[in-house]
Protein backbone atom coordinates (compact mmCIF):
# COMPACT_ATOMS: atom_id res chain seq x y z
CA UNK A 1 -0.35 -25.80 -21.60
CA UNK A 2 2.41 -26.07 -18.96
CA UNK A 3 3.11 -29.51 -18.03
CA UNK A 4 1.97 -30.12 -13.80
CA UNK A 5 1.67 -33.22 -11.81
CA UNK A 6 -1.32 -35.22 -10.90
CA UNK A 7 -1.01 -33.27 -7.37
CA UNK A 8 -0.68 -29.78 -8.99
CA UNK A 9 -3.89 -31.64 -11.08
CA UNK A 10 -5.88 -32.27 -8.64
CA UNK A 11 -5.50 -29.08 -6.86
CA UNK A 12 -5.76 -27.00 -9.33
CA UNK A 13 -9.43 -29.38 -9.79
CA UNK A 14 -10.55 -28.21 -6.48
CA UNK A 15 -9.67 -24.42 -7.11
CA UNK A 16 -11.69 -24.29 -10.23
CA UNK A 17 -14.82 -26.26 -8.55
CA UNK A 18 -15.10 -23.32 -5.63
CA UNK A 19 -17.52 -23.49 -2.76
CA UNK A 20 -19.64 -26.03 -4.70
CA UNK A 21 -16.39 -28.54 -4.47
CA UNK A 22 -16.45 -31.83 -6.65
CA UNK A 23 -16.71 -35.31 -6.14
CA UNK A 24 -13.38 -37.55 -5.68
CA UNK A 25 -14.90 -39.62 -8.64
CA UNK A 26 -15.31 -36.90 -10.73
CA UNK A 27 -11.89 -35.64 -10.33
CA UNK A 28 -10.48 -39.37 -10.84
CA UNK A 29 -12.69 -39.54 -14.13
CA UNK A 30 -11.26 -36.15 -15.24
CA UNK A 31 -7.72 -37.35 -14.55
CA UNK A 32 -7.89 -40.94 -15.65
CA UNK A 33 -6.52 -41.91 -12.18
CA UNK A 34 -8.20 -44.03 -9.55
CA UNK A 35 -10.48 -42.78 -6.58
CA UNK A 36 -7.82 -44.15 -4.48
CA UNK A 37 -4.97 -41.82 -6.07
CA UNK A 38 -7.34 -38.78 -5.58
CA UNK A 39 -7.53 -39.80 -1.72
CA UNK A 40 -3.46 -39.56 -1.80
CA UNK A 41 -3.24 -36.59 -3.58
CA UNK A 42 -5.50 -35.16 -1.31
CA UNK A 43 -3.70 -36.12 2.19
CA UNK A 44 -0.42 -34.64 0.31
CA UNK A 45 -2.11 -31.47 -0.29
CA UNK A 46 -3.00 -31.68 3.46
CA UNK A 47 0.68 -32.00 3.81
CA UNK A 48 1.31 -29.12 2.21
CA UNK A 49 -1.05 -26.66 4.08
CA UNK A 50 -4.04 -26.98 1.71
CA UNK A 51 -7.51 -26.67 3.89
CA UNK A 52 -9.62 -29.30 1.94
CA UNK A 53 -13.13 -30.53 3.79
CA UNK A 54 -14.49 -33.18 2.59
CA UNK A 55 -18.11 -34.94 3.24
CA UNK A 56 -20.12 -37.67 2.29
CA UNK A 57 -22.03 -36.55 -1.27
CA UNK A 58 -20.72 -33.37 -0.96
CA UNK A 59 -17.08 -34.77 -2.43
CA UNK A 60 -14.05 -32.37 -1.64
CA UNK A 61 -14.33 -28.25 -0.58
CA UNK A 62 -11.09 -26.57 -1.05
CA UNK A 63 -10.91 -23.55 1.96
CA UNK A 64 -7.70 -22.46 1.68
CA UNK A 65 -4.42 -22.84 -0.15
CA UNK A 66 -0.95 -22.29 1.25
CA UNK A 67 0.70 -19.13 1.20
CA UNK A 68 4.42 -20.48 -0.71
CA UNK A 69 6.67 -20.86 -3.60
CA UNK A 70 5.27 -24.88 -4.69
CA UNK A 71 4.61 -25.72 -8.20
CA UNK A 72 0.90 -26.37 -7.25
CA UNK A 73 0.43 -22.67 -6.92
CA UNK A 74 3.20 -21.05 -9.40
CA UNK A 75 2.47 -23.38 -11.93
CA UNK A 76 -1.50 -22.39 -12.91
CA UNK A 77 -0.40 -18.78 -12.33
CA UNK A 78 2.82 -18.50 -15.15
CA UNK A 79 1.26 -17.02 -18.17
CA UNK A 80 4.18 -16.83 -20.70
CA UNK A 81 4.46 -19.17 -23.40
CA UNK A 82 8.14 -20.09 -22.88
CA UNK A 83 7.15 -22.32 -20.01
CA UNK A 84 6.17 -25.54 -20.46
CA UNK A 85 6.56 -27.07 -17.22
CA UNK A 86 6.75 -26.29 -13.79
CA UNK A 87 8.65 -28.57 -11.12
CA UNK A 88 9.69 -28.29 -7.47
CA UNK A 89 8.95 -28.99 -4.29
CA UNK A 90 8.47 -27.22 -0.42
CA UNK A 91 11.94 -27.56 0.35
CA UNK A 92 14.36 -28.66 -1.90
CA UNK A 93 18.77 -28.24 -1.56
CA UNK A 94 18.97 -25.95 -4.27
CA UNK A 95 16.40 -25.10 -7.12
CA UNK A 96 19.54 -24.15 -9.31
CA UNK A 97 20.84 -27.76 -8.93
CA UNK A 98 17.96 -29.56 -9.73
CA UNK A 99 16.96 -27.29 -12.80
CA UNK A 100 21.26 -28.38 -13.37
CA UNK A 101 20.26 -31.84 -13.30
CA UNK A 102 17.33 -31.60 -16.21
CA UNK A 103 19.61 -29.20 -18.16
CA UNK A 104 22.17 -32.19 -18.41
CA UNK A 105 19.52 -34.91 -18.77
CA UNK A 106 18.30 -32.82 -21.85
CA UNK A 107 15.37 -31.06 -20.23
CA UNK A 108 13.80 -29.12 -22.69
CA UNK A 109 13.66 -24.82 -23.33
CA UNK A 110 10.84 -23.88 -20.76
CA UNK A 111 11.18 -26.14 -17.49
CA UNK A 112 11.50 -24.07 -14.82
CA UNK A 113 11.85 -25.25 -10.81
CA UNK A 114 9.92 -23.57 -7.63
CA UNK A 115 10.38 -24.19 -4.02
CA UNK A 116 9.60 -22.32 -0.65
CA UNK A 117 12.53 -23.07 1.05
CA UNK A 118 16.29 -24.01 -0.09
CA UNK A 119 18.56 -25.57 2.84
CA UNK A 120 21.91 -25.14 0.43
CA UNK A 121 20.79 -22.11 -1.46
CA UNK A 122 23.73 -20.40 -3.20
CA UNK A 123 24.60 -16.90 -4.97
CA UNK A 124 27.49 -15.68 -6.53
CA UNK A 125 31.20 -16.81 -5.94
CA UNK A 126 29.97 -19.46 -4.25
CA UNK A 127 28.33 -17.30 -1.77
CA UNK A 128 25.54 -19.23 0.74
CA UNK A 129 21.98 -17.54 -0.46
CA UNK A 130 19.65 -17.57 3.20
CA UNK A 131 16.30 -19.13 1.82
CA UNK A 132 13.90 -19.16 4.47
CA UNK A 133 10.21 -20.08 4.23
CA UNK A 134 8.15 -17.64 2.86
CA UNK A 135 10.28 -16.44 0.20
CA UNK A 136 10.20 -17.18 -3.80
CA UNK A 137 12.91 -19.13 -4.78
CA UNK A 138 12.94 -20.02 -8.77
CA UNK A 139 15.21 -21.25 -11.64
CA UNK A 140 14.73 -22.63 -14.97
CA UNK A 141 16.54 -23.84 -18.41
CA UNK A 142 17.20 -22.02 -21.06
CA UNK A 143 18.70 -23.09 -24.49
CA UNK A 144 19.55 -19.47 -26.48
CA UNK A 145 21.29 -20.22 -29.92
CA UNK A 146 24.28 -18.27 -28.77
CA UNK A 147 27.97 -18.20 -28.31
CA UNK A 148 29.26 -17.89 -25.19
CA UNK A 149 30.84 -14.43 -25.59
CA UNK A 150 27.22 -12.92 -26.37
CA UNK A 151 25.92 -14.44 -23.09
CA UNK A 152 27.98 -11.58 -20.90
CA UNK A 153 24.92 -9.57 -20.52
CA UNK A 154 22.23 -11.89 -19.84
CA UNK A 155 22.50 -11.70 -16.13
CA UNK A 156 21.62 -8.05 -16.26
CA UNK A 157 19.02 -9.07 -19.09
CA UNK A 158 17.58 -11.19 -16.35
CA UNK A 159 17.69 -8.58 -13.85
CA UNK A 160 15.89 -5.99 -16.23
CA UNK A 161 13.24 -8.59 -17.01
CA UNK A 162 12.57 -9.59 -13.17
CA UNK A 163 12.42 -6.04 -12.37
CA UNK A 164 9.85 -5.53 -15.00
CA UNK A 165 7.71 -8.31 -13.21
CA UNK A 166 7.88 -7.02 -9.97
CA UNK A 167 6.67 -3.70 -11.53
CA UNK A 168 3.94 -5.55 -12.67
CA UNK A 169 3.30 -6.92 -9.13
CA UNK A 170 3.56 -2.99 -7.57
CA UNK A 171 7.31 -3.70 -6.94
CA UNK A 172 9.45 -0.63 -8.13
CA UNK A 173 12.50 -2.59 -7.95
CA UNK A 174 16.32 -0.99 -8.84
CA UNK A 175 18.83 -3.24 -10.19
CA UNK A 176 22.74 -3.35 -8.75
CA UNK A 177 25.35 -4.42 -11.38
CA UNK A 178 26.02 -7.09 -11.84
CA UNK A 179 22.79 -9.33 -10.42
CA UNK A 180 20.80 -7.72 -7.66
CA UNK A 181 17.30 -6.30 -7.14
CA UNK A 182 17.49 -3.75 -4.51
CA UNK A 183 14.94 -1.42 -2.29
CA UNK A 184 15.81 1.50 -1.19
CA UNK A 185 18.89 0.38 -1.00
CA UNK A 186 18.34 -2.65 0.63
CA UNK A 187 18.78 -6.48 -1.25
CA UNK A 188 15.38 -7.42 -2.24
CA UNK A 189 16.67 -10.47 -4.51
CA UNK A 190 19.24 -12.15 -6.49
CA UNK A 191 20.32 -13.73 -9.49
CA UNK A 192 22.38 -16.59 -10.06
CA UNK A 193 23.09 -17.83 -13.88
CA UNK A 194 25.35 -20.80 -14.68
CA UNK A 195 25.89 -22.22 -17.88
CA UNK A 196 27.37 -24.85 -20.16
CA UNK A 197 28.96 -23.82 -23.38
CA UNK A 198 31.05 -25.62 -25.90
CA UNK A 199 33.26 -23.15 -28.06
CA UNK A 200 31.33 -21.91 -30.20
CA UNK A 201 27.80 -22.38 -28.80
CA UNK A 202 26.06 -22.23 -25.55
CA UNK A 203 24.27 -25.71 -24.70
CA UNK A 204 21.99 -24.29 -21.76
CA UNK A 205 21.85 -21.80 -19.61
CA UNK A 206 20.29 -22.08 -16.24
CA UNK A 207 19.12 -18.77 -14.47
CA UNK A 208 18.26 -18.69 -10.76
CA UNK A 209 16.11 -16.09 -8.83
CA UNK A 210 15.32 -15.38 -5.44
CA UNK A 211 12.85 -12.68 -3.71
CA UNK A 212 12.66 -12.16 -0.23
CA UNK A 213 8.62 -11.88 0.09
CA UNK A 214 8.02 -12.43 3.28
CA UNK A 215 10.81 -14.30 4.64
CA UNK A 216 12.17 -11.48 6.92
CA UNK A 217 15.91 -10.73 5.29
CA UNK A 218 19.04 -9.41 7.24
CA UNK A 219 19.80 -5.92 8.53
CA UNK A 220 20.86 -5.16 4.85
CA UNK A 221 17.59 -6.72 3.02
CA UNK A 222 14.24 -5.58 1.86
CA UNK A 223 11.30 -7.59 1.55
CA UNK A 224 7.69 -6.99 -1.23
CA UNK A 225 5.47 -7.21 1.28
CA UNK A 226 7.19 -3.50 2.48
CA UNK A 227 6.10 -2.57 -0.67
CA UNK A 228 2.92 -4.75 -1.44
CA UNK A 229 0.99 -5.56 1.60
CA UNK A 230 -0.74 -8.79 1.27
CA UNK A 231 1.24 -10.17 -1.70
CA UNK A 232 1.36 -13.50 -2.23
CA UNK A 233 4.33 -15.54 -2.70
CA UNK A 234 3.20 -17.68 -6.15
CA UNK A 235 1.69 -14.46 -7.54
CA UNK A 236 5.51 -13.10 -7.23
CA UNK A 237 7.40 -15.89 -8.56
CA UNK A 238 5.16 -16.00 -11.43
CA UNK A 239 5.87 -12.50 -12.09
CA UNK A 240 9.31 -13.16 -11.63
CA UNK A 241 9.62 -15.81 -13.95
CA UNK A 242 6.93 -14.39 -16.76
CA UNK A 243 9.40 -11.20 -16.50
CA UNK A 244 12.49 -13.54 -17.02
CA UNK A 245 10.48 -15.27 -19.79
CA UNK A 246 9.90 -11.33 -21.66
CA UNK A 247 13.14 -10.15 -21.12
CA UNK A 248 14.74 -13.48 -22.59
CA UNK A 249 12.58 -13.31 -25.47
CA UNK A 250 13.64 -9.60 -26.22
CA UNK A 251 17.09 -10.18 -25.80
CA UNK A 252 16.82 -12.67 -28.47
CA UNK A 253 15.48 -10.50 -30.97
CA UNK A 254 16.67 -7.42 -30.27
CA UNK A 255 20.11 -7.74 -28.41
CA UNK A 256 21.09 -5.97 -25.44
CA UNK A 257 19.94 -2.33 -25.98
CA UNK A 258 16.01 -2.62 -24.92
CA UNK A 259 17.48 -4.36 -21.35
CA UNK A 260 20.07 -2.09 -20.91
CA UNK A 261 17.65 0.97 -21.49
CA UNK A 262 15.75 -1.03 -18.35
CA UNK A 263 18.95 -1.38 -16.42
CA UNK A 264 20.34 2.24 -16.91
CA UNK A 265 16.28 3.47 -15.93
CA UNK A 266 17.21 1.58 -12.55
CA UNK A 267 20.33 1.69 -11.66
CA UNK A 268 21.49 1.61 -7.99
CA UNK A 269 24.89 3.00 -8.46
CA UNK A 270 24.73 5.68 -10.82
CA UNK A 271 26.73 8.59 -9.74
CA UNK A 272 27.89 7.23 -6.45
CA UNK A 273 31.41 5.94 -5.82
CA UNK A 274 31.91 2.45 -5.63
CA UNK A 275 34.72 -0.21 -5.05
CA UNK A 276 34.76 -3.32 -6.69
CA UNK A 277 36.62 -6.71 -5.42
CA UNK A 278 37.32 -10.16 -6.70
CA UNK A 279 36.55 -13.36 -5.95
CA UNK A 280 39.34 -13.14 -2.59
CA UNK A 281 38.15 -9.88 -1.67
CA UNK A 282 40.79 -7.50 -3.83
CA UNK A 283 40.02 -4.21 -4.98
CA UNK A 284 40.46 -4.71 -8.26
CA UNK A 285 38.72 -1.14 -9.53
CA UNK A 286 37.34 2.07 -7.77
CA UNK A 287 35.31 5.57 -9.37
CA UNK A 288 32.04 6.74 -9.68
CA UNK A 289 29.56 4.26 -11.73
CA UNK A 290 28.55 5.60 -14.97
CA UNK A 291 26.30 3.19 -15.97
CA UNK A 292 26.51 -0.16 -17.83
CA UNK A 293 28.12 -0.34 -21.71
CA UNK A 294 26.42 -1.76 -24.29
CA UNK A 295 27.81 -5.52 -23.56
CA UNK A 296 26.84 -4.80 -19.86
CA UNK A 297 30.11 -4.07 -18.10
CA UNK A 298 30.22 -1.88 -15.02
CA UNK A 299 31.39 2.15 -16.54
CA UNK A 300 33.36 3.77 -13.92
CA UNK A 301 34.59 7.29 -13.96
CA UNK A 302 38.36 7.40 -12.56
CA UNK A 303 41.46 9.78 -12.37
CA UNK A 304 42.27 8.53 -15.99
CA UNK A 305 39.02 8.45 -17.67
CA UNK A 306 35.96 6.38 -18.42
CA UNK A 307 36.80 2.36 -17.68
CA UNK A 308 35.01 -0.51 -17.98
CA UNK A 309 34.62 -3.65 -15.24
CA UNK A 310 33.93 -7.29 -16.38
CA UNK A 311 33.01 -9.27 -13.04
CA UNK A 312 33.78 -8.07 -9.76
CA UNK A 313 31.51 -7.41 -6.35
CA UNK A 314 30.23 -3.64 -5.89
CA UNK A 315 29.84 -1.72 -3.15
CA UNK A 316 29.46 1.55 -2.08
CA UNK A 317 32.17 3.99 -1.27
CA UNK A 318 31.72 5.84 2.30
């Protein structure tokens, strides 16, 4: 059972007592908690745009839940086994930092971190990641029993895994080397992965995901509810991170090839010319994308041959 707080608790106490609703002292004898603490977990509810009547007898009616990425709503939804807890908040800085912060304080496989709004999201080289309201914003810890050098692929494993969930949502996502989901050719989401490693062993991994749902993106950016009317933001983390949770778990046992089939079935770039740049902007490699090899490097076609592209920033050649 995934690990929730006596808010998360108590909500999830008022979803499963429906139009009949349920008594404050019922829910404080389920929980072990005082009447009193089921008042306060109520008004924070409130707080967070839950609808919740309440009258004398009658106990608590839940009307309504909020439409957002909290662990009150992702949390009962997450069906994978990997997770084991689910932590967050409306707004927090950063849902990559804080899932940093239990990686290092020895946070367990399986925690993963929600919110509906970042004000310092981040993606990668240090790029600033827009996180308005209304979009899905998720990371969590991972521990794989790994070197380092066989982590290279896992942020296209990721990618191939949050694509499946999204399928599973209606979402018929594509997937941009090295970390994005795209929509007809628009940025639907991205992926962020840092990690610690000693030399000869990776000590945790923490992968970061956001979706634009219905946060309205940029001139350049797609949003699910083009493609889903009606979808609701916890229903799409949750796919997100169940699809993280599958892919992981395959990537364990089987390697690369089973993502990279994924990948290569939804690739963005294939047989279009590209330029990739570093960190400070310089072209480091241009052809036409072949593909991804089997340790998940960028194949481009060139004058000279086949080549391959560690890291680098892709786009697409007028």
């Amino acid at each position: 059972m995934i690990s929730t707080s006596r808010r998360a608790q108590v909500a999830a106490a008022l979803a499963a007592a429906g139009p009949a609703g349920v008594s404050g002292e019922a829910i404080a004898a389920d929980l072990g908690v005082s009447r009193v603490a089921v008042s306060k977990h109520v008004a924070a509810l409130r707080a967070l745009g839950y609808k919740i009547a309440a009258a004398p007898r009658a106990g608590y009616r839940l009307e309504s839940a909020p439409d957002a990425c909290i662990p009150e709503e992702v949390g009962p939804r997450l069906r994978d086994p990997l997770w084991i807890a689910c932590e967050g908040a409306a707004e927090v800085t950063s849902t990559n930092d804080d899932a940093k912060r239990l990686a290092r304080a020895r946070a367990p496989e399986g925690v993963s971190v929600v919110a509906a709004r970042q004000t310092a999201g981040r993606g990668r080289l240090g790029r600033v990641w827009e996180s308005p309201a209304g979009g899905a914003y998720v990371s969590c810890v991972l521990r794989p029993a790994i070197a380092p050098a066989e982590a290279a692929p896992l942020s296209l494993v990721v990618a191939a895994g949050v694509a499946r969930g999204l399928r599973a949502a209606g979402v018929d996502a594509g997937i941009k080397w090295p970390n994005d989901l795209m929509l007809d050719d628009r940025k639907l989401g991205g992926i962020l992965l840092e990690m610690s490693a000693e030399a000869d062993r990776v000590e945790w991994v923490v992968v970061g995901c956001g979706i634009n749902v219905g946060a309205a993106p940029g001139p350049d950016g797609a949003f699910v509810r083009e493609a889903v009317s009606g979808a609701r933001v916890a229903e799409i983390a949750a796919a997100v991170l169940d699809g993280i949770a599958a892919g992981y778990r395959e990537f364990l046992q089987d390697g690369f090839g089973p993502a990279r089939v994924e990948v290569l079935a939804r690739d963005t770039l294939a047989g279009r010319p590209v330029t990739v740049r570093d960190a400070a902007g310089v072209i480091v490699a241009e052809g036409v994308a072949a593909g991804v090899s089997d340790s998940g490097e960028l194949l481009l076609d060139g004058a000279g041959g086949q080549f391959r592209v560690a890291a680098g920033e892709v786009t697409l050649r007028c």
